[in-house]
Every structure is written in C-alpha cells, then in structure tokens.
N, C-alpha and C. Protein backbone atom coordinates (compact mmCIF):
# COMPACT_ATOMS: atom_id res chain seq x y z
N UNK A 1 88.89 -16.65 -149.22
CA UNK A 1 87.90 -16.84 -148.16
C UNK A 1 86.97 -17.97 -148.56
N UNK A 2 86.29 -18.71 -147.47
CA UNK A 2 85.98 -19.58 -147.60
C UNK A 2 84.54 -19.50 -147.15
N UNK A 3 83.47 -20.41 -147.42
CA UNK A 3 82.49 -20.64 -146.76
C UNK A 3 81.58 -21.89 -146.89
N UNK A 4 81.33 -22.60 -145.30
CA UNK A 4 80.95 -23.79 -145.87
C UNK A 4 79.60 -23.61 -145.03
N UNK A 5 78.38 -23.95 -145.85
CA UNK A 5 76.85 -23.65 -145.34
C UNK A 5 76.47 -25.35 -145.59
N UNK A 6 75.71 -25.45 -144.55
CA UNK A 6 75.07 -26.80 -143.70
C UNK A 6 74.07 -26.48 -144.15
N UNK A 7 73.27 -27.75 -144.77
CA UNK A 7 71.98 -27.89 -144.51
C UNK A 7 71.68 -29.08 -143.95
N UNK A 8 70.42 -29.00 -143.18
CA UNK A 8 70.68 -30.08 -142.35
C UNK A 8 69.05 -30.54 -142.24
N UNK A 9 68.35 -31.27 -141.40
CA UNK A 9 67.43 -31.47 -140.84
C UNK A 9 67.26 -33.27 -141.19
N UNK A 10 65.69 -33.59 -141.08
CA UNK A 10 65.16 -34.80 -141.12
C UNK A 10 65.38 -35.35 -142.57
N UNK A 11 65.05 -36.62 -142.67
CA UNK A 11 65.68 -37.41 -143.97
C UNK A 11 63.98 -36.56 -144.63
N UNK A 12 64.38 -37.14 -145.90
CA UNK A 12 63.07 -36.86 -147.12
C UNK A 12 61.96 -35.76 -146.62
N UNK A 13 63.10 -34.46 -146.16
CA UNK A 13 62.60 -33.08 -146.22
C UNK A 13 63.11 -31.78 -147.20
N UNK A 14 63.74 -32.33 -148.75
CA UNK A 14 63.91 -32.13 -149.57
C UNK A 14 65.66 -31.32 -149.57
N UNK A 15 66.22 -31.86 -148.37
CA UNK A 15 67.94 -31.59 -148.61
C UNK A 15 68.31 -31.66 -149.62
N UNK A 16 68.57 -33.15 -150.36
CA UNK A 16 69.36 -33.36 -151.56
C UNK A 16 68.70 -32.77 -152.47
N UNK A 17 67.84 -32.60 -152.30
CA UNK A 17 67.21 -31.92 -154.05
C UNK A 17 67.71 -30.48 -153.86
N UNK A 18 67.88 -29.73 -152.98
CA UNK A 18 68.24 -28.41 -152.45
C UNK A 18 69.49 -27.95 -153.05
N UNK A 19 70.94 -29.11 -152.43
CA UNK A 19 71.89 -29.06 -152.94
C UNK A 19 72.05 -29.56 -154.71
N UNK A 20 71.68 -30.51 -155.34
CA UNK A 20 71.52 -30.51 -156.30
C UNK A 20 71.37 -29.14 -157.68
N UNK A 21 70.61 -28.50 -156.72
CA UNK A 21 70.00 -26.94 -157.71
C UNK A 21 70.89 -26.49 -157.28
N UNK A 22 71.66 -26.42 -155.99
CA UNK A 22 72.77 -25.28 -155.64
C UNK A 22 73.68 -25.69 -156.71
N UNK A 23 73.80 -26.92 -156.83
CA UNK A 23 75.23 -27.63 -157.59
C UNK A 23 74.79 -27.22 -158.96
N UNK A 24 73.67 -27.30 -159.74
CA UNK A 24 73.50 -26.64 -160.76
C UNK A 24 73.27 -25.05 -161.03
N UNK A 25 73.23 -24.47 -159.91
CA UNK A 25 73.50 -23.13 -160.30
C UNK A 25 75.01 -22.97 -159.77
N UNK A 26 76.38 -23.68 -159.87
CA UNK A 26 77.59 -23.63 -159.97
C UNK A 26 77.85 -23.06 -158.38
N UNK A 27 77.37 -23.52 -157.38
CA UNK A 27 78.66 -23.43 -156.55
C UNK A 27 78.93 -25.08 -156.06
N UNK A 28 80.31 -25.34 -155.21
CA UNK A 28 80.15 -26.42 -155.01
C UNK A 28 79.44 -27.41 -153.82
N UNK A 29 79.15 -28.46 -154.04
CA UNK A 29 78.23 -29.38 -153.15
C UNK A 29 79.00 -30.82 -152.32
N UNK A 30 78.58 -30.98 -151.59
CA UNK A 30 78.72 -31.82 -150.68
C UNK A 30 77.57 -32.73 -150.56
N UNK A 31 77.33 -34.12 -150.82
CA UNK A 31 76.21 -34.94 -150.98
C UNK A 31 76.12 -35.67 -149.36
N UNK A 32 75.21 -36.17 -148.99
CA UNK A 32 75.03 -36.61 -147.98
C UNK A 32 75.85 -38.06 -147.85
N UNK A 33 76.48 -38.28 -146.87
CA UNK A 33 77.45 -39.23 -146.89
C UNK A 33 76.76 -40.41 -145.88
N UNK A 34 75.65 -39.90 -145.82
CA UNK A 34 75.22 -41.42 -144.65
C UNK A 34 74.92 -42.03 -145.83
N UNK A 35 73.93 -41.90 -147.28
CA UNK A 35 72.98 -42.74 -148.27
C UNK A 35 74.42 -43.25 -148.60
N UNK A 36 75.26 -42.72 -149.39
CA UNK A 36 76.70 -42.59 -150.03
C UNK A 36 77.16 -44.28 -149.11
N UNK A 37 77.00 -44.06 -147.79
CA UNK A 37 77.51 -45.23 -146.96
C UNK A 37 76.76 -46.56 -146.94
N UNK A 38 75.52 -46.24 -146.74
CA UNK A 38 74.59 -47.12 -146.98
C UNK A 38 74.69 -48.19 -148.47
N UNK A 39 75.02 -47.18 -149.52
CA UNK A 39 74.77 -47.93 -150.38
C UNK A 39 76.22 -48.50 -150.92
N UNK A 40 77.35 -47.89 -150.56
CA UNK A 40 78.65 -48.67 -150.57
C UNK A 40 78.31 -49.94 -149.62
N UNK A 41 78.11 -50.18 -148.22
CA UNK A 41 78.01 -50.93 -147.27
C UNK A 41 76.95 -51.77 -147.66
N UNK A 42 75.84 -51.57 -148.49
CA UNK A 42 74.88 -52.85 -149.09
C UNK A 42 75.51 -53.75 -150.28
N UNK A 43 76.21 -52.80 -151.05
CA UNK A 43 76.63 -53.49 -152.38
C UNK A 43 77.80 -54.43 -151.85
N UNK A 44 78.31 -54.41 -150.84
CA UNK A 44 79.72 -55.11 -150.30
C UNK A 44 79.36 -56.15 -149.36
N UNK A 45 77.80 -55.87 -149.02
CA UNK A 45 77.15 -56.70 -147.71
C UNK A 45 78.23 -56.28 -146.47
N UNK A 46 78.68 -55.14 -146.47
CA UNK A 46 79.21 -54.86 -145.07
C UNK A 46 78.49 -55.00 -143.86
N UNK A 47 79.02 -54.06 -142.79
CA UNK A 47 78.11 -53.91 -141.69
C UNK A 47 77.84 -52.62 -141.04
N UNK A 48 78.70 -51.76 -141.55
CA UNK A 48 77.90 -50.22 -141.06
C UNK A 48 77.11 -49.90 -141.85
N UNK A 49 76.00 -50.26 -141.12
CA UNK A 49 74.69 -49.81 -141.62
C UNK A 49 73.73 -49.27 -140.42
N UNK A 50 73.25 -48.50 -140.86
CA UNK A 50 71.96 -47.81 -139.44
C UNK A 50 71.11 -49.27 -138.77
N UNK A 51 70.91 -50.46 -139.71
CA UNK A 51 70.04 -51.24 -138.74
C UNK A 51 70.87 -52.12 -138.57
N UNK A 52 72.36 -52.58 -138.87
CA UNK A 52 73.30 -53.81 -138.56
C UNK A 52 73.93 -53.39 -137.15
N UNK A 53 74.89 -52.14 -137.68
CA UNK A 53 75.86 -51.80 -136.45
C UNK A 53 75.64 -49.82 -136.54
N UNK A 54 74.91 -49.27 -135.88
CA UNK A 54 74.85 -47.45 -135.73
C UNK A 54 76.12 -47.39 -135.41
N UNK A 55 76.59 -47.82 -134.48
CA UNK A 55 77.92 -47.05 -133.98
C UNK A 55 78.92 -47.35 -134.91
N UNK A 56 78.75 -48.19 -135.59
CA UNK A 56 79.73 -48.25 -136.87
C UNK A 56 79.50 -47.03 -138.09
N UNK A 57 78.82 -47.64 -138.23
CA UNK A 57 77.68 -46.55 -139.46
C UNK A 57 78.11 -45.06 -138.94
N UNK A 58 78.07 -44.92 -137.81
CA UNK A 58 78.53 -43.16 -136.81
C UNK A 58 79.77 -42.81 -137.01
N UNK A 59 80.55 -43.72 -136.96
CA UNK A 59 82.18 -43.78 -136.94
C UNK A 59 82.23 -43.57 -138.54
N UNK A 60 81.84 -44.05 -139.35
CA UNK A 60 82.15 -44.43 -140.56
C UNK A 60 81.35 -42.90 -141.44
N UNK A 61 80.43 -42.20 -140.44
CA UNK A 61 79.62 -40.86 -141.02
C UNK A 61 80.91 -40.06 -140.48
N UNK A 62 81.48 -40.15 -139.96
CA UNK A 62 81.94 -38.75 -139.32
C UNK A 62 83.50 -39.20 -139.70
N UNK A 63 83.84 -39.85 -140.46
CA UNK A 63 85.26 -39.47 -141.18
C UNK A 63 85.31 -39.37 -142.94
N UNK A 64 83.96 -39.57 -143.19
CA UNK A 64 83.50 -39.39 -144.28
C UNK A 64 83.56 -37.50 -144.38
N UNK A 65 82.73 -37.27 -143.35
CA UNK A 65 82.18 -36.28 -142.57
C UNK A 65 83.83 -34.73 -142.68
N UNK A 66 84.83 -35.98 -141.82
CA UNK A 66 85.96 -34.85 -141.96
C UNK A 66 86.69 -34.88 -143.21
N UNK A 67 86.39 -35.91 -144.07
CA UNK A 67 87.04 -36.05 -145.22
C UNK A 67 86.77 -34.87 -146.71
N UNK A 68 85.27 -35.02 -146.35
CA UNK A 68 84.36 -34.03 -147.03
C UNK A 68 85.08 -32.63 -146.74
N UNK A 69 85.40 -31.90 -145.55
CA UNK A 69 85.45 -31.26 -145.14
C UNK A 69 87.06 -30.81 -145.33
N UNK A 70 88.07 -31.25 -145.46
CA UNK A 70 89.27 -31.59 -146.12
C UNK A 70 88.87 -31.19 -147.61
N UNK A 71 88.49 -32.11 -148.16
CA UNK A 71 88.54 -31.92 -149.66
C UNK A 71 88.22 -30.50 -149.95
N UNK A 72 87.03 -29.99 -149.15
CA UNK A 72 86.79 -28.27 -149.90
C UNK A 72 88.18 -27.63 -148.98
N UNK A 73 88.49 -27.46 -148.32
CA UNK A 73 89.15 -26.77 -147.57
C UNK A 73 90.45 -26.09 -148.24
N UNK A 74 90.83 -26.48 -148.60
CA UNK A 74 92.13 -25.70 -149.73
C UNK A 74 91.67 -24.89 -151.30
N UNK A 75 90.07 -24.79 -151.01
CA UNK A 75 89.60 -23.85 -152.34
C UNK A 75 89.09 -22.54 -151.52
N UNK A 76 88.78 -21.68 -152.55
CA UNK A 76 88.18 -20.44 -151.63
C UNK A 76 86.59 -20.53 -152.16
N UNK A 77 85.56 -20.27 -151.69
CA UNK A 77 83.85 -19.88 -152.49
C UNK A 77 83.33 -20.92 -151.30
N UNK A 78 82.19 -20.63 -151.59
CA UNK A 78 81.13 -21.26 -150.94
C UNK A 78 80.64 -22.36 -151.19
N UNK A 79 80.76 -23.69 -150.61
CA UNK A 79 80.19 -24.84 -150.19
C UNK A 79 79.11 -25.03 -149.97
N UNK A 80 78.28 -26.11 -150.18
CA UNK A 80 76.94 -26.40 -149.74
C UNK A 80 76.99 -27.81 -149.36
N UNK A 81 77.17 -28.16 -147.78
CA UNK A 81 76.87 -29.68 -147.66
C UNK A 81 75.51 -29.93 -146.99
N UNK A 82 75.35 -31.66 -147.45
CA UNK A 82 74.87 -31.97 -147.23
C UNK A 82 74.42 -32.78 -145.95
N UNK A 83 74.44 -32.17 -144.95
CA UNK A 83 74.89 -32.50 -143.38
C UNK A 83 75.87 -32.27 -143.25
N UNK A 84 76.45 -31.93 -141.98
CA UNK A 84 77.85 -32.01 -141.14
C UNK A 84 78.09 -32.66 -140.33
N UNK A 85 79.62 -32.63 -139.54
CA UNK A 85 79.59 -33.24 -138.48
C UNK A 85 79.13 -33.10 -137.67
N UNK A 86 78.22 -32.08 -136.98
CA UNK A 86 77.90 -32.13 -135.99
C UNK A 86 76.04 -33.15 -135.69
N UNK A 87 75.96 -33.14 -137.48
CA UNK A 87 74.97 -34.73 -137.52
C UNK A 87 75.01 -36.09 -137.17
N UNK A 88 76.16 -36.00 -137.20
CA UNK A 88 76.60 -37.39 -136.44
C UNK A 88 76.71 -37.52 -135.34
N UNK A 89 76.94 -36.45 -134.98
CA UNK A 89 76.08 -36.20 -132.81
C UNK A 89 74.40 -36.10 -132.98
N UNK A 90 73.95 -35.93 -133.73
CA UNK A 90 72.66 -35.79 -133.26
C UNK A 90 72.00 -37.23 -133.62
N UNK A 91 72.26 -38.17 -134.79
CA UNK A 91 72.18 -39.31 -134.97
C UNK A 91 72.38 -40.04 -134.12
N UNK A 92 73.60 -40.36 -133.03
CA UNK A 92 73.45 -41.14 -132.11
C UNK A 92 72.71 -40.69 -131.16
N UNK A 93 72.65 -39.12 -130.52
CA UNK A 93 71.73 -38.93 -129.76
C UNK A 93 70.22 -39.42 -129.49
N UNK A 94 70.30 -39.65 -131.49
CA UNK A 94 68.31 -39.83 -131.42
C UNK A 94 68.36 -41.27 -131.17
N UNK A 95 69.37 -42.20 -131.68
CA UNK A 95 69.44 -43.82 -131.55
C UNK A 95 69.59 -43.68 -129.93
N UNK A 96 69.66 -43.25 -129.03
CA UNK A 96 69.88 -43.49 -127.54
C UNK A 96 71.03 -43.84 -127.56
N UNK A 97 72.20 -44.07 -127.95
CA UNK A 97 73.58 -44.29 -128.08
C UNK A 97 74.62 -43.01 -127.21
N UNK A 98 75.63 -43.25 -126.27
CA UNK A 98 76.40 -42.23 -125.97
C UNK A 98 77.63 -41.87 -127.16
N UNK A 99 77.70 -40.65 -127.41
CA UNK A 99 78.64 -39.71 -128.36
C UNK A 99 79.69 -39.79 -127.83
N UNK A 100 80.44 -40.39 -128.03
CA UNK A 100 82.56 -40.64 -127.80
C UNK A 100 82.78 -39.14 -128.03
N UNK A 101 83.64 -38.84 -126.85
CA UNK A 101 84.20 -37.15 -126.57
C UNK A 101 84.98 -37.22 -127.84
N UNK A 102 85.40 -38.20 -129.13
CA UNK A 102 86.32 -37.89 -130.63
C UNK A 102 85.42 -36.94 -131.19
N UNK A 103 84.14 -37.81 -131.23
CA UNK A 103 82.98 -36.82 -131.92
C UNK A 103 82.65 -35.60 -131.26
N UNK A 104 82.43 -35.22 -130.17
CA UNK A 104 82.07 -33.90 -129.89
C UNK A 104 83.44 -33.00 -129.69
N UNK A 105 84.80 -33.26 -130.18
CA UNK A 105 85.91 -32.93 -130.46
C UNK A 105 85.56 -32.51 -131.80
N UNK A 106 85.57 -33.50 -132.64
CA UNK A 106 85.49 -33.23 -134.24
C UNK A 106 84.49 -32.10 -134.07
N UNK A 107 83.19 -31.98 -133.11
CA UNK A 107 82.39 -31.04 -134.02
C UNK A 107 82.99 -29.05 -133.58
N UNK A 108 83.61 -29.27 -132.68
CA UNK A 108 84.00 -28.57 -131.66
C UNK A 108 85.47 -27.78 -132.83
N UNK A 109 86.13 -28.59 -133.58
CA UNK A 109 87.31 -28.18 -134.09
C UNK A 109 86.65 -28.53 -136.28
N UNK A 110 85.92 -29.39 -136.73
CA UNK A 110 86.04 -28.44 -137.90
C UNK A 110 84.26 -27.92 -137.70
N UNK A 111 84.53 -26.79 -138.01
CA UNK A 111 83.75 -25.66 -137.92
C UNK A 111 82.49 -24.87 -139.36
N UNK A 112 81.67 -24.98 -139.40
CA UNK A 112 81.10 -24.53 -140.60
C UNK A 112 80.60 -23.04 -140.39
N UNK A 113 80.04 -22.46 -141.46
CA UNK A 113 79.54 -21.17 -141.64
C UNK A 113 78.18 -21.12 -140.28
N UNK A 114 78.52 -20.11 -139.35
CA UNK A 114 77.61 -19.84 -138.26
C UNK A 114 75.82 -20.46 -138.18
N UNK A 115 75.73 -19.42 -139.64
CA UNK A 115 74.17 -19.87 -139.88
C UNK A 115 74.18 -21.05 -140.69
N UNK A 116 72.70 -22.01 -139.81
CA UNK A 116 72.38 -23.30 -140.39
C UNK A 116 71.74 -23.32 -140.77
N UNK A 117 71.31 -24.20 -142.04
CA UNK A 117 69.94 -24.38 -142.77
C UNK A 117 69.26 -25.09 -142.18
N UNK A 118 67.74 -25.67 -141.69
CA UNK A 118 67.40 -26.40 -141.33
C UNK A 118 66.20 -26.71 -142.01
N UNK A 119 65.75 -27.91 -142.94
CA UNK A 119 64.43 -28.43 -143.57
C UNK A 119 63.99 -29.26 -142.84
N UNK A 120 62.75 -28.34 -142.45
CA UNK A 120 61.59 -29.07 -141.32
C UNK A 120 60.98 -29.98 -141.91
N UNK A 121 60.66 -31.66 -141.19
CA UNK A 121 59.99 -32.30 -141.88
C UNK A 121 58.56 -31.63 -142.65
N UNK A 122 58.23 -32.63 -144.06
CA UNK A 122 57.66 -32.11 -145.11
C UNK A 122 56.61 -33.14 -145.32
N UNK A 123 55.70 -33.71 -144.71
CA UNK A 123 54.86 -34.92 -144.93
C UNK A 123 54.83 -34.90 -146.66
N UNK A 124 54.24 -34.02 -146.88
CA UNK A 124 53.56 -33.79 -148.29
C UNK A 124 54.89 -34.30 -149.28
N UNK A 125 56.14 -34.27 -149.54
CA UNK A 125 57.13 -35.15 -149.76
C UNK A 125 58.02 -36.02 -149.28
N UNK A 126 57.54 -36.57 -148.17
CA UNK A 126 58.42 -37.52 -147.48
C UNK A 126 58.23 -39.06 -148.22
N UNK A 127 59.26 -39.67 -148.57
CA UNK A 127 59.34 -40.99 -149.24
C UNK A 127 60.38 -41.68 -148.59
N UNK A 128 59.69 -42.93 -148.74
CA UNK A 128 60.97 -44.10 -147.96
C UNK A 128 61.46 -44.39 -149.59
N UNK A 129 62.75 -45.21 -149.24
CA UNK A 129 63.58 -45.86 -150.23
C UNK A 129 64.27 -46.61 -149.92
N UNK A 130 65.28 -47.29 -150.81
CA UNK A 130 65.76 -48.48 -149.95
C UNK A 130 67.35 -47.99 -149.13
N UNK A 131 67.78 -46.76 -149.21
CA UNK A 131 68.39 -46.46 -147.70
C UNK A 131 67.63 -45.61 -146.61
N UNK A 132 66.82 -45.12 -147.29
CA UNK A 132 65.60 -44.50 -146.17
C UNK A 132 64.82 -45.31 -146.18
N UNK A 133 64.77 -45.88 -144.59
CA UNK A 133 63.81 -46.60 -144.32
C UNK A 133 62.95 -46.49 -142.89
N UNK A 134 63.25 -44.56 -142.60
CA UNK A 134 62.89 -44.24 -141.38
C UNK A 134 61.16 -43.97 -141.83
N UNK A 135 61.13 -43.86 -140.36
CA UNK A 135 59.14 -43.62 -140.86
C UNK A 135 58.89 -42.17 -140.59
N UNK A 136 58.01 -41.01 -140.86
CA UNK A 136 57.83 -39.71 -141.11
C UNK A 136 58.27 -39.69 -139.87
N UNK A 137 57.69 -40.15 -138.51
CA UNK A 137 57.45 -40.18 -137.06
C UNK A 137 59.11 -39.41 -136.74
N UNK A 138 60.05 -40.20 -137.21
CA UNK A 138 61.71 -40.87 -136.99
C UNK A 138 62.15 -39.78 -138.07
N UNK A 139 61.49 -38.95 -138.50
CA UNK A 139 61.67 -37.73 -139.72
C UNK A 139 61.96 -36.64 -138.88
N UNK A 140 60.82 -36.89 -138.17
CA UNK A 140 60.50 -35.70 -137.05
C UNK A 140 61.56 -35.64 -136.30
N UNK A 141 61.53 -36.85 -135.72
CA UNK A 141 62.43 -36.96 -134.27
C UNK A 141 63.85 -36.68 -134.67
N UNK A 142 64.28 -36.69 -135.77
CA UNK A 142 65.72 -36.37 -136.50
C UNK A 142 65.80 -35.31 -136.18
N UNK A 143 64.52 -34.80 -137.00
CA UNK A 143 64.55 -32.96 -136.86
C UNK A 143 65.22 -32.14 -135.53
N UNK A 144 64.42 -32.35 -134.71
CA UNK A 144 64.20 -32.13 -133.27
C UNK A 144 65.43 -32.42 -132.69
N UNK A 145 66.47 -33.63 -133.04
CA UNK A 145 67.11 -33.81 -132.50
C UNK A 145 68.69 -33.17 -133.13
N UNK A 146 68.38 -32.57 -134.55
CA UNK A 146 69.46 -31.89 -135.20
C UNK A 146 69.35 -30.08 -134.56
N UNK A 147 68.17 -29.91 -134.70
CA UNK A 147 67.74 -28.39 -134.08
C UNK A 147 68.92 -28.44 -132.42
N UNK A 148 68.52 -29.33 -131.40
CA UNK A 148 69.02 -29.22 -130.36
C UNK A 148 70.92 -29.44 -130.78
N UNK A 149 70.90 -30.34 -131.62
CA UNK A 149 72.68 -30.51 -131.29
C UNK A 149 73.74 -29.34 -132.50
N UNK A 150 72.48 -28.70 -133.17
CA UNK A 150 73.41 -28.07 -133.81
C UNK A 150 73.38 -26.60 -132.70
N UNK A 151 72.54 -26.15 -132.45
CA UNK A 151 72.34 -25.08 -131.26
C UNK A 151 73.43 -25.88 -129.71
N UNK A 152 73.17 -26.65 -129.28
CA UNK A 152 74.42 -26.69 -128.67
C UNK A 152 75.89 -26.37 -128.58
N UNK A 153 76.18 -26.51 -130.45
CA UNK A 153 77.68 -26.65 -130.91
C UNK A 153 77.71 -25.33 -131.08
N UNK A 154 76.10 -24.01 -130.87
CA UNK A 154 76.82 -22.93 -130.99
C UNK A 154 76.19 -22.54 -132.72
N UNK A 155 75.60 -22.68 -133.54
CA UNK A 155 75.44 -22.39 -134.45
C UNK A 155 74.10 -21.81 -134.20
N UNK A 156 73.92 -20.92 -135.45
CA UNK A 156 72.50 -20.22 -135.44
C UNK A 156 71.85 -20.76 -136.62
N UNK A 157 70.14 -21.31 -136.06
CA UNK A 157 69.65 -22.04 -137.18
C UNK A 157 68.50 -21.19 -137.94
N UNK A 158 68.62 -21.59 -139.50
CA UNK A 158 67.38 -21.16 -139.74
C UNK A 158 66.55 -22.20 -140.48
N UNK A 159 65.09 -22.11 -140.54
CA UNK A 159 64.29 -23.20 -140.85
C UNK A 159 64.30 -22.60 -142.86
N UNK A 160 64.34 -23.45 -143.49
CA UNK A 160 64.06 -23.38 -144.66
C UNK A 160 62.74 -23.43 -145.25
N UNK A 161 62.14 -22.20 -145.51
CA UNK A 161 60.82 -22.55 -145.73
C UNK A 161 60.11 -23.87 -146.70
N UNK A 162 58.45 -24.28 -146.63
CA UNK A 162 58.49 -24.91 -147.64
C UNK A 162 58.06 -24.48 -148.99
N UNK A 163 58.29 -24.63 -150.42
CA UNK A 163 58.09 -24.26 -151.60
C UNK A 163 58.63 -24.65 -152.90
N UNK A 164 58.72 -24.06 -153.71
CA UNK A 164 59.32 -24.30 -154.87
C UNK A 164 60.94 -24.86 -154.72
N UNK A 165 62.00 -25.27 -155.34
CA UNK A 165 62.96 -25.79 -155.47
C UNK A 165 63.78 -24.05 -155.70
N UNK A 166 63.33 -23.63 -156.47
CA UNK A 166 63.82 -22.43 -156.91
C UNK A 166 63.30 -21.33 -155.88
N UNK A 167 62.47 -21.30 -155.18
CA UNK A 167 61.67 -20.55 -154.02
C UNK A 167 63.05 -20.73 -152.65
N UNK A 168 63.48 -22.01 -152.21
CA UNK A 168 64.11 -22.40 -151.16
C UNK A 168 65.97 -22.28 -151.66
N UNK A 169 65.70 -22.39 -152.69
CA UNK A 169 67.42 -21.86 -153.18
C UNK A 169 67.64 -20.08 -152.82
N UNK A 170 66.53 -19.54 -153.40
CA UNK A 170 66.83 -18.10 -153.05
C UNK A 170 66.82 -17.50 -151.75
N UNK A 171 66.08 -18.63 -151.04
CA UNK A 171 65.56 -18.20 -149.33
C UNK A 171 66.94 -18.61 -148.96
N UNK A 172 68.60 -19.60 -149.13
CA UNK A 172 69.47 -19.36 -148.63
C UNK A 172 70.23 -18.56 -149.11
N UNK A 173 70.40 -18.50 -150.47
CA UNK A 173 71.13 -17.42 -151.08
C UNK A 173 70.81 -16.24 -150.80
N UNK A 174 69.49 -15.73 -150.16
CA UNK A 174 69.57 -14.40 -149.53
C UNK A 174 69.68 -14.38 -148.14
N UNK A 175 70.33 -15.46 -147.77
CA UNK A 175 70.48 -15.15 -146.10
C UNK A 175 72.01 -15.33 -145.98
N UNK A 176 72.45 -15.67 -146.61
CA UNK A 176 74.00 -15.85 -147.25
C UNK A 176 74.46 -16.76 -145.53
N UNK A 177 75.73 -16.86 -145.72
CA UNK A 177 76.07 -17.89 -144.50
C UNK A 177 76.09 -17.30 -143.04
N UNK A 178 76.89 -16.38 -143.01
CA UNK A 178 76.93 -15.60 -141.68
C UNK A 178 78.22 -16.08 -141.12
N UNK A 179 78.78 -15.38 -140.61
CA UNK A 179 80.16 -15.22 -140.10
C UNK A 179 79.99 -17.07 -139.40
N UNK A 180 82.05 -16.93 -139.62
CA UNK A 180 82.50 -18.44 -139.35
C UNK A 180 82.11 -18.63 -137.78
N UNK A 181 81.46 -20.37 -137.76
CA UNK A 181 81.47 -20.26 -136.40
C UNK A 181 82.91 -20.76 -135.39
C-alpha cells in the first residue's frame, strides 16, 4: 500500500523545510520541482522560466510533476511531496493563463492521498531568493489560488498550523493521509 501526501500552499511558507524533517525522520520526499526547474533552466540560460515563458515553465512543472509521481509509484510507504500536479493548475490559474484539458486530465488521473496539507502564507518567514522572486502579496494569491484548485480536483484540505519545525511535522503525522482520492 501506498501513500502519497501533498503539501502544498504559497512559496516561502515553510514547505521545503517541512519535507526536509519528514525526509530526515526516514520516510520518502519529493522536492519541489518548479525551484529544481528554475535553477536547471538558469544554469543552461534556457527559457522555461516563470518570468521568460509560464506556459513553458507549466508544461515543463507538470511532467516533472508525473515523473515524480512514477518514480514513487512501484514502492509501498508513504511519500511526502512537495507540490503536485494539481499545482500546476493553480499556477496558471493565478498567472491568468487558460489550463490545456492535458493538465486537468493529468490532475484528474494521477491521484494523491485525499487529505491535503496546506501552509498558509507566513509573513514572519517569507524570503525572496534568486528563484523566488514573488512578493508576500503573490504568496498570498498562490495560496488562495491552490486552496480553490485543489478543492475543485476533489481533495480535502487541511491548513498546517504555524510553529516549530518539529510542532508542524507532528500536526501531519497525526492526521495521517486519509483515504486515496
């Protein structure tokens, strides 16, 4: 049996550090594949990038996206990624961009654990960097716009409180995933 738990929400609302502790207390992790893209696509001077080409950058999240999703798929235990596909619908949604019926296919057919994590923006740690280069404002509006598209696809969300590193690991590990959606 399998289980793959989403966490999801606005950039620099402490996701990766989340999965990180999951990955050090031994189960396995899934890293966020937009930075992962970003920073392959800078070092190469490509062009999917969020401010060159989004709809590239979208295309290029969401086979990353099913690839990720492949790779755990032939183990049994519990997963922890770092976004899903159904982020890559809510990303173009927030860019004003229309979602190609491939993508709301993909989110529709691979499927994650029912219940979602969701980290509400966090002013008090929000940092730009050089692939985050959204502003808290565009933190928010992520948020807002992952809440609506993951509840569309049918998933049940929960907000991750804010606290300790070790405080927010136990707040999913005691809500465990919840039946496949």
């Amino acid at each position: 049996m399998r289980s793959f738990s989403v966490i999801s929400g606005g950039p620099g609302s402490g996701k990766s550090t989340l999965i990180a502790a999951l990955g050090r207390a031994g189960f396995r992790t899934s890293s966020e594949v937009g930075r992962r893209i970003i920073q392959e696509q800078v070092a190469i001077s490509g062009r999917a990038l969020p401010w060159v080409d989004p709809v590239l950058f979208a295309e290029m999240m969401l086979s990353w996206e099913i690839r990720a999703f492949h790779d755990h798929a032939a183990r049994a235990g519990r997963v922890f990624f770092d976004r899903g596909v159904p982020d890559v619908i809510g990303y173009l949604r927030l860019q004003g961009l229309p979602v190609p019926a491939h993508m709301e296919k993909a989110a529709a057919l691979f499927r994650y654990a029912r219940r979602v994590f969701l980290c509400p923006p966090w002013p008090e740690i929000f940092t730009r960097d050089e692939e985050r280069k959204q502003s808290l404002e565009e933190a928010e509006r992520t948020y807002a716009s992952m809440v609506m598209t993951y509840s569309a696809c049918g998933y049940e969300l929960l907000d991750v409180p804010r606290g300790t590193v070790e405080e927010r690991v136990a707040f999913i590990l005691g809500r465990g995933a919840g039946a496949s959606a």
